[in-house]
N, C-alpha and C. Protein backbone atom coordinates (compact mmCIF):
# COMPACT_ATOMS: atom_id res chain seq x y z
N UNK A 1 -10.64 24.02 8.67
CA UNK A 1 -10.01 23.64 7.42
C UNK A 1 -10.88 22.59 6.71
N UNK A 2 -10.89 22.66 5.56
CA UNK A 2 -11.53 21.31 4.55
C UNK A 2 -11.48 20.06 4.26
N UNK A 3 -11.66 19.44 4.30
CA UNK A 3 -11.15 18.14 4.28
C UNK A 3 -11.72 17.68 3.34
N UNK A 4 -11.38 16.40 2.69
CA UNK A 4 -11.68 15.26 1.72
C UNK A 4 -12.73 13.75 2.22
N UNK A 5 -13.26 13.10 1.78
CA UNK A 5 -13.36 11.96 1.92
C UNK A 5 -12.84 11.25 1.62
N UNK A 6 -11.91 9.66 2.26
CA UNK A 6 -11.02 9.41 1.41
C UNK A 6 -12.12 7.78 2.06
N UNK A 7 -11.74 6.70 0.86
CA UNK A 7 -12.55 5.38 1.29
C UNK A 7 -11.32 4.53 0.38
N UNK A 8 -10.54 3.80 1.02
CA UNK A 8 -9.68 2.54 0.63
C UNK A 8 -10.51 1.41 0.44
N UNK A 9 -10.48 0.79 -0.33
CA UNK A 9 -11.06 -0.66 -0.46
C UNK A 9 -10.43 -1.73 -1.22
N UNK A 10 -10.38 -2.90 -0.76
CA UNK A 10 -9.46 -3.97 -1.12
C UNK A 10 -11.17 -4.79 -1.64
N UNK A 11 -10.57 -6.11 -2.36
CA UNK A 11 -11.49 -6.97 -2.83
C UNK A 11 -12.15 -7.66 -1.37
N UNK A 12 -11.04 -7.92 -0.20
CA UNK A 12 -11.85 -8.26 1.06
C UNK A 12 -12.00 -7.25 1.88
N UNK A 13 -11.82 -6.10 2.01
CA UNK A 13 -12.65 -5.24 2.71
C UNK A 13 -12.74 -3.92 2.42
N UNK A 14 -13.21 -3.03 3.11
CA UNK A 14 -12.69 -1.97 3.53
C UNK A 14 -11.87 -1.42 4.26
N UNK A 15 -10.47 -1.09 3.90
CA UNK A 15 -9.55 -0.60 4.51
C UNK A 15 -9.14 0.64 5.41
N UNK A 16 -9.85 1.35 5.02
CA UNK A 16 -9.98 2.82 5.74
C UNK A 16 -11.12 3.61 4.64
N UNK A 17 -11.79 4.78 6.26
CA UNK A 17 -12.73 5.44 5.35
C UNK A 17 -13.34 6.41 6.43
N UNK A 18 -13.09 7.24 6.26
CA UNK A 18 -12.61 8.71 6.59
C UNK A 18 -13.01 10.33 5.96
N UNK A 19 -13.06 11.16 7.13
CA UNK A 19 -12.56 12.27 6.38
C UNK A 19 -11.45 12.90 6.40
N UNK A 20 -10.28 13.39 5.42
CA UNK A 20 -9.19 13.34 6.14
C UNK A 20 -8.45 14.78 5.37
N UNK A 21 -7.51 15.29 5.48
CA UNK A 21 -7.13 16.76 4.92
C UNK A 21 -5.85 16.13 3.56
N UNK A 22 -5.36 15.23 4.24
CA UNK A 22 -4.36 15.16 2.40
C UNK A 22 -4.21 13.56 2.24
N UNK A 23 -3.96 13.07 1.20
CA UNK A 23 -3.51 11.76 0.71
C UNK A 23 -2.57 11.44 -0.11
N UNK A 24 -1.55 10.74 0.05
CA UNK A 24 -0.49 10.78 -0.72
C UNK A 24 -0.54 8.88 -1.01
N UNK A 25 -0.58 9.55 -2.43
CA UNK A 25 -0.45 8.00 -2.93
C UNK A 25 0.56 7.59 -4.48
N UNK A 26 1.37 6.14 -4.00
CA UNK A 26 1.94 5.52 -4.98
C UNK A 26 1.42 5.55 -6.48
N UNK A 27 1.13 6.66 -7.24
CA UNK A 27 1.06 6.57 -8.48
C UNK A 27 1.99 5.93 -9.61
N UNK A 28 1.46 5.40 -11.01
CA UNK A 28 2.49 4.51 -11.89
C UNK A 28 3.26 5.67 -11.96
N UNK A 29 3.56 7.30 -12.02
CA UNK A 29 4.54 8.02 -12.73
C UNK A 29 5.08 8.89 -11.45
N UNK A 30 5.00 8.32 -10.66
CA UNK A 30 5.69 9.07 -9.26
C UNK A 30 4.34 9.75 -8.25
N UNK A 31 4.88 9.86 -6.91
CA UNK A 31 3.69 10.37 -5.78
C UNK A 31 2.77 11.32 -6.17
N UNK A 32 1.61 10.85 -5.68
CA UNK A 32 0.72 11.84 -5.97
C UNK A 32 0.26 12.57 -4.77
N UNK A 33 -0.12 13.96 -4.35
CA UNK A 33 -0.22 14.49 -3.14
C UNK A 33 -1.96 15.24 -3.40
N UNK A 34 -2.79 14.65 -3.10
CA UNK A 34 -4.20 15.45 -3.03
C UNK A 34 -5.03 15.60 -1.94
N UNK A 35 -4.94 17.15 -2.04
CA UNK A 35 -6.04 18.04 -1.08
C UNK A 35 -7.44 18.33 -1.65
N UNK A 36 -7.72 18.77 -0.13
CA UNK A 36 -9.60 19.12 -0.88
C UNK A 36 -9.36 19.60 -2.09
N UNK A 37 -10.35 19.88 -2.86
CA UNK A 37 -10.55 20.56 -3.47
C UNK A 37 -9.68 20.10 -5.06
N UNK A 38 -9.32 19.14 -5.02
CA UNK A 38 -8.42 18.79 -6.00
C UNK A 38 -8.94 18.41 -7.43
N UNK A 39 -8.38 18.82 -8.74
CA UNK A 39 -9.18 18.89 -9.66
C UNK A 39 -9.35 16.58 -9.89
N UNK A 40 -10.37 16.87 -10.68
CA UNK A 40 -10.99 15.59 -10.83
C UNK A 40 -10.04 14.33 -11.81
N UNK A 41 -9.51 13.29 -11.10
CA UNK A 41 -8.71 12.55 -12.11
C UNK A 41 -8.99 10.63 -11.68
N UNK A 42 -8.07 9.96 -12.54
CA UNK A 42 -8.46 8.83 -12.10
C UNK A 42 -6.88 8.42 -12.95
N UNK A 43 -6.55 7.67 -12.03
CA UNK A 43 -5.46 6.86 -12.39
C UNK A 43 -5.10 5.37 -11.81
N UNK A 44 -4.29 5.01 -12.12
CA UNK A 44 -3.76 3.69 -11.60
C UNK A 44 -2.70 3.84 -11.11
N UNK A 45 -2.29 3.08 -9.69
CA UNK A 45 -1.44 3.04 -8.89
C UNK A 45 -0.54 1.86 -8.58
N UNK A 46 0.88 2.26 -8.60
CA UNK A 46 1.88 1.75 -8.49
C UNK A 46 2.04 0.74 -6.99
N UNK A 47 2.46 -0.72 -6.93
CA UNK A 47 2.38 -0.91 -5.24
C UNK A 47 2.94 -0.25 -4.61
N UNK A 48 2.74 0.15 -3.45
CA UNK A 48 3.68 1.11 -2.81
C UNK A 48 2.64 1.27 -1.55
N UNK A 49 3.69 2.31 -0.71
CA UNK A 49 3.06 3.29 0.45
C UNK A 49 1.90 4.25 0.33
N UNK A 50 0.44 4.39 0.67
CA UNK A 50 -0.20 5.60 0.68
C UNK A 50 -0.24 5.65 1.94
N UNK A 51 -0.34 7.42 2.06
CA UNK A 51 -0.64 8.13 3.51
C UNK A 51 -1.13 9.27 3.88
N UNK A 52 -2.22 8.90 4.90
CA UNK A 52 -3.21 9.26 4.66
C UNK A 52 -2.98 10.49 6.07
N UNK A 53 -3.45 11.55 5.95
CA UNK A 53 -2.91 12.68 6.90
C UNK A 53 -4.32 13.06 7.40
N UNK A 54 -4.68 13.54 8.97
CA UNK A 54 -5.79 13.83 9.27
C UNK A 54 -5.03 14.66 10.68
N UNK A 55 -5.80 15.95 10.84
CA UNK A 55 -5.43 17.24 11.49
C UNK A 55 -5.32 16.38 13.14
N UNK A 56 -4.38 16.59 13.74
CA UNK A 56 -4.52 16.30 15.05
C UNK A 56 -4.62 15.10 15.30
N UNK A 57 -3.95 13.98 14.19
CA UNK A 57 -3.89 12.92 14.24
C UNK A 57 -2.61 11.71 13.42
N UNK A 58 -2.00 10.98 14.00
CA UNK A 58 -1.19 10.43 13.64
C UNK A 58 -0.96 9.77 12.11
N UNK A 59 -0.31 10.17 11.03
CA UNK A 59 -0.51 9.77 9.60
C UNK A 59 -1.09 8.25 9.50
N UNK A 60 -1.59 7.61 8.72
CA UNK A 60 -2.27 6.37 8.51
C UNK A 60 -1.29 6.05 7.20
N UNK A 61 -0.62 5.00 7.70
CA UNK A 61 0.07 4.23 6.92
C UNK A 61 -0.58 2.77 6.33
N UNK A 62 -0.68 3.29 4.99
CA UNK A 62 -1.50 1.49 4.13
C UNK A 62 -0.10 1.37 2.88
N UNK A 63 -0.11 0.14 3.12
CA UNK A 63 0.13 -0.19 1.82
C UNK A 63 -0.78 -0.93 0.65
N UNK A 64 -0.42 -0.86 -0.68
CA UNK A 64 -1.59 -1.04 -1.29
C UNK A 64 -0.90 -1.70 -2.64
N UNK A 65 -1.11 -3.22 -3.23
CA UNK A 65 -0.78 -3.42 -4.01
C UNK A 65 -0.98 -3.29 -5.20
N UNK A 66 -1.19 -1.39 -5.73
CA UNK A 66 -1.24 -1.76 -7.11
C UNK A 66 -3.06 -1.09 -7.21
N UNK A 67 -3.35 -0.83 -7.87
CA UNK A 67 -5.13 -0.56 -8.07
C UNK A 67 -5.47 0.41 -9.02
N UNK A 68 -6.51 1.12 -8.43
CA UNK A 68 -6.57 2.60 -9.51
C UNK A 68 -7.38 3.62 -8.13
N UNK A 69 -7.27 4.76 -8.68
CA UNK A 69 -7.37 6.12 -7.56
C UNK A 69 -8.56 6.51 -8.55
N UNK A 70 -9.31 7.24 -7.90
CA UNK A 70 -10.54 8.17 -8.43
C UNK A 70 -10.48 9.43 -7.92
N UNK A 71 -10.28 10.57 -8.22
CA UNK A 71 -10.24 12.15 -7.23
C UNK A 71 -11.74 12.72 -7.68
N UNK A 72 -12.13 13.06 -6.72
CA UNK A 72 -13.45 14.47 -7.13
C UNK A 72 -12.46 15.38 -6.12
N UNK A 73 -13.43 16.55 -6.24
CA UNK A 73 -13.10 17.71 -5.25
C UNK A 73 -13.43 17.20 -3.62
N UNK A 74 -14.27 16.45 -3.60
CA UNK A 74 -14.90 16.55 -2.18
C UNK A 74 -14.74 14.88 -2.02
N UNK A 75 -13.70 13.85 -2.73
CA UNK A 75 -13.58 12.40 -2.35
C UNK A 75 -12.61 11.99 -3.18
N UNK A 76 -11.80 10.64 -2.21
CA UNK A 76 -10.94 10.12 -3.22
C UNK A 76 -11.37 8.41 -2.50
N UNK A 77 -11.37 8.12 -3.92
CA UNK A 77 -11.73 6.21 -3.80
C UNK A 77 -10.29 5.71 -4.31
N UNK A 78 -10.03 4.79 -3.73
CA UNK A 78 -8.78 4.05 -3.93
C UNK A 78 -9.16 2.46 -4.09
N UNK A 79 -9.40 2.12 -4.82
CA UNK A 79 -9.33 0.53 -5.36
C UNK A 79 -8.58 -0.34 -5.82
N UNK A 80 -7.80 -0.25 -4.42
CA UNK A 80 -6.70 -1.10 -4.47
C UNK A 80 -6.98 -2.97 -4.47
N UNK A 81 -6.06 -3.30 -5.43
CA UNK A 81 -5.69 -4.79 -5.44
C UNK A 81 -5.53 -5.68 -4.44
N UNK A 82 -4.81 -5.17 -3.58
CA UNK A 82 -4.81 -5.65 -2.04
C UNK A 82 -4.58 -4.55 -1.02
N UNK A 83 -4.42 -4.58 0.09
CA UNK A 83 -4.30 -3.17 1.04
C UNK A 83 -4.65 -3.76 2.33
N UNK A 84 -3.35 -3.18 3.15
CA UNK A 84 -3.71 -3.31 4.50
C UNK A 84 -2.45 -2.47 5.40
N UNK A 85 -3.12 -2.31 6.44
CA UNK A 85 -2.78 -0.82 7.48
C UNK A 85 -1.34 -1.21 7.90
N UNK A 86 -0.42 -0.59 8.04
CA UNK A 86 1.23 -1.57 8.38
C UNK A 86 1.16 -1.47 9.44
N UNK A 87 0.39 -1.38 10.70
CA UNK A 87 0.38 -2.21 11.89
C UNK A 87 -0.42 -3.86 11.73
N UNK A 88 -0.76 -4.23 10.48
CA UNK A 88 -0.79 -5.40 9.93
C UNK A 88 -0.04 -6.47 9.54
N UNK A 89 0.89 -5.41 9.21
CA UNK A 89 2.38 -6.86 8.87
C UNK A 89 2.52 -7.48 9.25
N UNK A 90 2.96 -8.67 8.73
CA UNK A 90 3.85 -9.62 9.83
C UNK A 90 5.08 -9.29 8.98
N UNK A 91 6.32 -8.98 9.82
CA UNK A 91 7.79 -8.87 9.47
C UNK A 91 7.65 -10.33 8.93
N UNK A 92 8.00 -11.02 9.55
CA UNK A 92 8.70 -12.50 9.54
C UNK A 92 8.37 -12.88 7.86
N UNK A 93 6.73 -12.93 7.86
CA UNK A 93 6.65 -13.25 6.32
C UNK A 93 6.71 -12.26 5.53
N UNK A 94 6.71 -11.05 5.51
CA UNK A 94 7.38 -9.88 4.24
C UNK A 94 8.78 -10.30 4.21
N UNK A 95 9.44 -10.42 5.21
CA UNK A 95 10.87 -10.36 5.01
C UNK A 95 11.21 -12.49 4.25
N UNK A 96 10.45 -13.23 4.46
CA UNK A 96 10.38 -14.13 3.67
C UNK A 96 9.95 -14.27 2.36
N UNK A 97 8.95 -13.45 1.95
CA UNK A 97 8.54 -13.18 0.62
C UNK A 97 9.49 -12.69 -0.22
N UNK A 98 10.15 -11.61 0.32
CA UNK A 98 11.40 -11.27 -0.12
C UNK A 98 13.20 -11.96 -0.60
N UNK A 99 13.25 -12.16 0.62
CA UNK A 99 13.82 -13.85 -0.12
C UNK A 99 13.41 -14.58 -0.91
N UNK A 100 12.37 -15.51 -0.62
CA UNK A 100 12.28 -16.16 -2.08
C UNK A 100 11.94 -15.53 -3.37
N UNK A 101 11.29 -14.58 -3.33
CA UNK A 101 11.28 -13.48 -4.73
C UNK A 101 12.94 -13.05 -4.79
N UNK A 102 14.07 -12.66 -4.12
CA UNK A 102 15.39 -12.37 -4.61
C UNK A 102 15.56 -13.91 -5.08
N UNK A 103 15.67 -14.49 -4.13
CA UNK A 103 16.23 -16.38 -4.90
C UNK A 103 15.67 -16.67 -6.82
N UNK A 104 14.33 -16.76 -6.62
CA UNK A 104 13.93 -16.42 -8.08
C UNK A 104 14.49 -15.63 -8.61
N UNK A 105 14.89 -14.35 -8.57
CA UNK A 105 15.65 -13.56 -9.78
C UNK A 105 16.84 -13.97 -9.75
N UNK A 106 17.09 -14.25 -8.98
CA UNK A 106 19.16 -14.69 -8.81
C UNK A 106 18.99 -15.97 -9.71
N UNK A 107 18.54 -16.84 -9.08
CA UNK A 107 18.77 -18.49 -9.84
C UNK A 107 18.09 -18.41 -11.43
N UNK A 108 16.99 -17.89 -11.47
CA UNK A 108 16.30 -17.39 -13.06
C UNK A 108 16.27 -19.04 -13.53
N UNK A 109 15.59 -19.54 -12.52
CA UNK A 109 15.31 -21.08 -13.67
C UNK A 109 14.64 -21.12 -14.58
N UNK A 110 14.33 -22.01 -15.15
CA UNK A 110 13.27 -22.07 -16.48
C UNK A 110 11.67 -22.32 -15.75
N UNK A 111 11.45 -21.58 -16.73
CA UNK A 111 9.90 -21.65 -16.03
C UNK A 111 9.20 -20.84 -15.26
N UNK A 112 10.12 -19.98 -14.54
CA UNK A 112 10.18 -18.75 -13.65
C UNK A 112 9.71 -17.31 -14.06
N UNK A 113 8.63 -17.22 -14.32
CA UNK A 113 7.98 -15.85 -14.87
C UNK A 113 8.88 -14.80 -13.88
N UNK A 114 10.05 -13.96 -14.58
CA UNK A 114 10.85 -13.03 -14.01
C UNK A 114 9.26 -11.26 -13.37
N UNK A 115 9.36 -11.27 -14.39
CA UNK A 115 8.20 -9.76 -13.88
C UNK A 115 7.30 -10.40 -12.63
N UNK A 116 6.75 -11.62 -12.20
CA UNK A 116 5.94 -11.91 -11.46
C UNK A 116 6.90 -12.04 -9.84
N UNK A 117 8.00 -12.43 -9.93
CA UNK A 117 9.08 -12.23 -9.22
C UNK A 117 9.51 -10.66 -8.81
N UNK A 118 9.39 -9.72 -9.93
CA UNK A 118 10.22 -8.78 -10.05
C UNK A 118 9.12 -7.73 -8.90
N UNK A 119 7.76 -7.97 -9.40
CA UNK A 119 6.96 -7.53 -8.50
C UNK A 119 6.40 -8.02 -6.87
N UNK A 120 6.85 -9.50 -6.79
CA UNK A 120 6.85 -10.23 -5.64
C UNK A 120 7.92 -9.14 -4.98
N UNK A 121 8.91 -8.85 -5.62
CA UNK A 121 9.98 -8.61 -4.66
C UNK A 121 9.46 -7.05 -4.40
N UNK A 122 9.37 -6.09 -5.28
CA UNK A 122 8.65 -5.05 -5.07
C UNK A 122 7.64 -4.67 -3.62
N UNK A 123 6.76 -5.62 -3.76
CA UNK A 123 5.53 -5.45 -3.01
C UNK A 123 6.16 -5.94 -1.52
N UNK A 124 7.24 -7.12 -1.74
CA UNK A 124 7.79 -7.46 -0.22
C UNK A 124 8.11 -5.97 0.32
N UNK A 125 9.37 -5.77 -0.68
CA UNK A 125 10.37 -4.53 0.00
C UNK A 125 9.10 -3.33 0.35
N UNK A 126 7.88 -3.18 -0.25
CA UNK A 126 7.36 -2.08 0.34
C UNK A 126 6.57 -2.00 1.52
N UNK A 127 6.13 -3.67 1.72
CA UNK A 127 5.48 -4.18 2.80
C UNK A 127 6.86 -4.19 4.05
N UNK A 128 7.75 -4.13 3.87
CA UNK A 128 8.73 -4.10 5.00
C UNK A 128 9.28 -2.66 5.45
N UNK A 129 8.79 -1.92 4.64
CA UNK A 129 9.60 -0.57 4.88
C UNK A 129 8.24 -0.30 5.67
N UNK A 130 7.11 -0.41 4.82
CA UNK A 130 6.05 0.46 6.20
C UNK A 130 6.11 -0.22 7.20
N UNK A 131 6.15 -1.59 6.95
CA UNK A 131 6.00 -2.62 8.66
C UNK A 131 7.15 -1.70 9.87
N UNK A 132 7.82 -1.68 9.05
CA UNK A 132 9.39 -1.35 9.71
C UNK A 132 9.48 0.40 10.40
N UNK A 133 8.99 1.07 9.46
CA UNK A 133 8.55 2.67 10.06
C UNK A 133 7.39 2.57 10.84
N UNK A 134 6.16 1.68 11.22
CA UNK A 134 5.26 1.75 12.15
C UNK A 134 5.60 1.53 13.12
N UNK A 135 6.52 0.56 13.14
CA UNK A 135 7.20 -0.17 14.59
C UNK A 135 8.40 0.38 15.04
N UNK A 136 8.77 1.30 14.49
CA UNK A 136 10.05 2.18 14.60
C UNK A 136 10.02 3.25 15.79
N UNK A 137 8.39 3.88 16.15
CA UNK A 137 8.79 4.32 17.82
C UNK A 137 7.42 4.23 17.81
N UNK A 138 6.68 2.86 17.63
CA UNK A 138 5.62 2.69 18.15
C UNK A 138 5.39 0.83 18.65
N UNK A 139 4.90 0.31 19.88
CA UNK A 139 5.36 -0.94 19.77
C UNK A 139 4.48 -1.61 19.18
N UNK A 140 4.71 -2.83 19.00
CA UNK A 140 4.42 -4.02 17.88
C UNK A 140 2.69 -3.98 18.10
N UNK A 141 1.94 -3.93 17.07
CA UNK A 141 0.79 -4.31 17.35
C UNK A 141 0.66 -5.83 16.52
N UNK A 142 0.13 -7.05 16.84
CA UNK A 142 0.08 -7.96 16.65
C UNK A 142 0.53 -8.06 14.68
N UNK A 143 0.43 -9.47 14.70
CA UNK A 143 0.90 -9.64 13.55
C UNK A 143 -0.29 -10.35 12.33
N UNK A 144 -1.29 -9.54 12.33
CA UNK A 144 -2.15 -9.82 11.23
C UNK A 144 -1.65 -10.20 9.39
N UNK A 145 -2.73 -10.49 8.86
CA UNK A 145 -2.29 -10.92 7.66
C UNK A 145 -3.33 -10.76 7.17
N UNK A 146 -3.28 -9.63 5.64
CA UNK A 146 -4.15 -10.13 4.74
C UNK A 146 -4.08 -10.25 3.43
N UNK A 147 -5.10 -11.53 3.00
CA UNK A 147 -5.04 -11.91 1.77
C UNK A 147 -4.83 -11.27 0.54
N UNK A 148 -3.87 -11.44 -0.30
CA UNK A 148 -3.67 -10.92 -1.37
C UNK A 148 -2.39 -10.00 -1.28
N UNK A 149 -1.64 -9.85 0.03
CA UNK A 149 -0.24 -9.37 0.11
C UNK A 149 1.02 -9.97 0.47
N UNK A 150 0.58 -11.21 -0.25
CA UNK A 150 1.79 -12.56 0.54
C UNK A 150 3.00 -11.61 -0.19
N UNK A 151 3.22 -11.30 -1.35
CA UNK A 151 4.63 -10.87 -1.41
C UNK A 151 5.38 -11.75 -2.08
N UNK A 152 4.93 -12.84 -2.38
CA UNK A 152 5.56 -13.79 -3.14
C UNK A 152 4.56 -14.37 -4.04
N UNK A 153 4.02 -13.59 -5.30
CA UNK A 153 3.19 -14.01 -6.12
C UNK A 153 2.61 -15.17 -5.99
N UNK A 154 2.15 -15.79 -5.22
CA UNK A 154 1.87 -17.51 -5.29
C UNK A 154 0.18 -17.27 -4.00
């Protein structure tokens, strides 16, 4: 079967980079699903879940805050804003980012840029759902952290 090249990259690293058969990624207008051979596009991506599928091998779960996608037929570049593998999470601080991003929208003080909140809380809740499905029948792999997915705009 055919496969793609797929290469994730964050401003601090490289995230994954591969050859792999499909990629499904958080687009701004809903999921995008691309196989080899896929006609040529470039867009920008929504924070969210991408996942990355490879034959005879367990899906690769990243989350990715936000970036832009590149497709050829034979590669897809993902230049994401931030990104990292959800055996990376740390629960403890997604699920804290999240709180204080809900506290900010609830209390709405002055001064409080609401959209910067609105997306703090966003990027928590999506950083907790993959943390939360990796560790769901697989056990904990340590609790890494990387820069640029605190989850609480700050």
């Amino acid at each position: 079967m055919s496969q793609i090249r797929c290469d994730v990259v964050s401003v601090e690293r490289t995230v994954f980079s591969d050859d792999v058969d499909m990629v499904l990624a958080p687009g701004i207008e809903g999921q995008l699903g691309i196989l080899p051979h896929h006609a040529s596009l470039m867009t920008a991506l929504a924070p969210g879940e991408l996942i990355i599928r490879q034959a005879g091998k367990e899906d690769v779960h990243l989350v990715v805050g936000g970036g832009f996608m590149e497709v050829r037929p034979d590669r897809v570049t993902v230049l994401a804003d931030a990104a990292e593998r959800a055996e990376e999470i740390d629960l403890a601080r997604a699920e804290a980012a999240r709180q204080r991003a809900e506290l900010r929208l609830r209390e709405r003080a002055p001064g409080v840029d609401l959209a910067r909140a609105e997306n703090a809380l966003r990027r928590s809740q999506v950083r907790l759902k993959a943390g939360r499905h990796f560790r769901g029948g697989r056990s904990s792999a340590g609790s890494g952290r990387v820069e640029g997915l605190g989850g609480d705009g700050q």
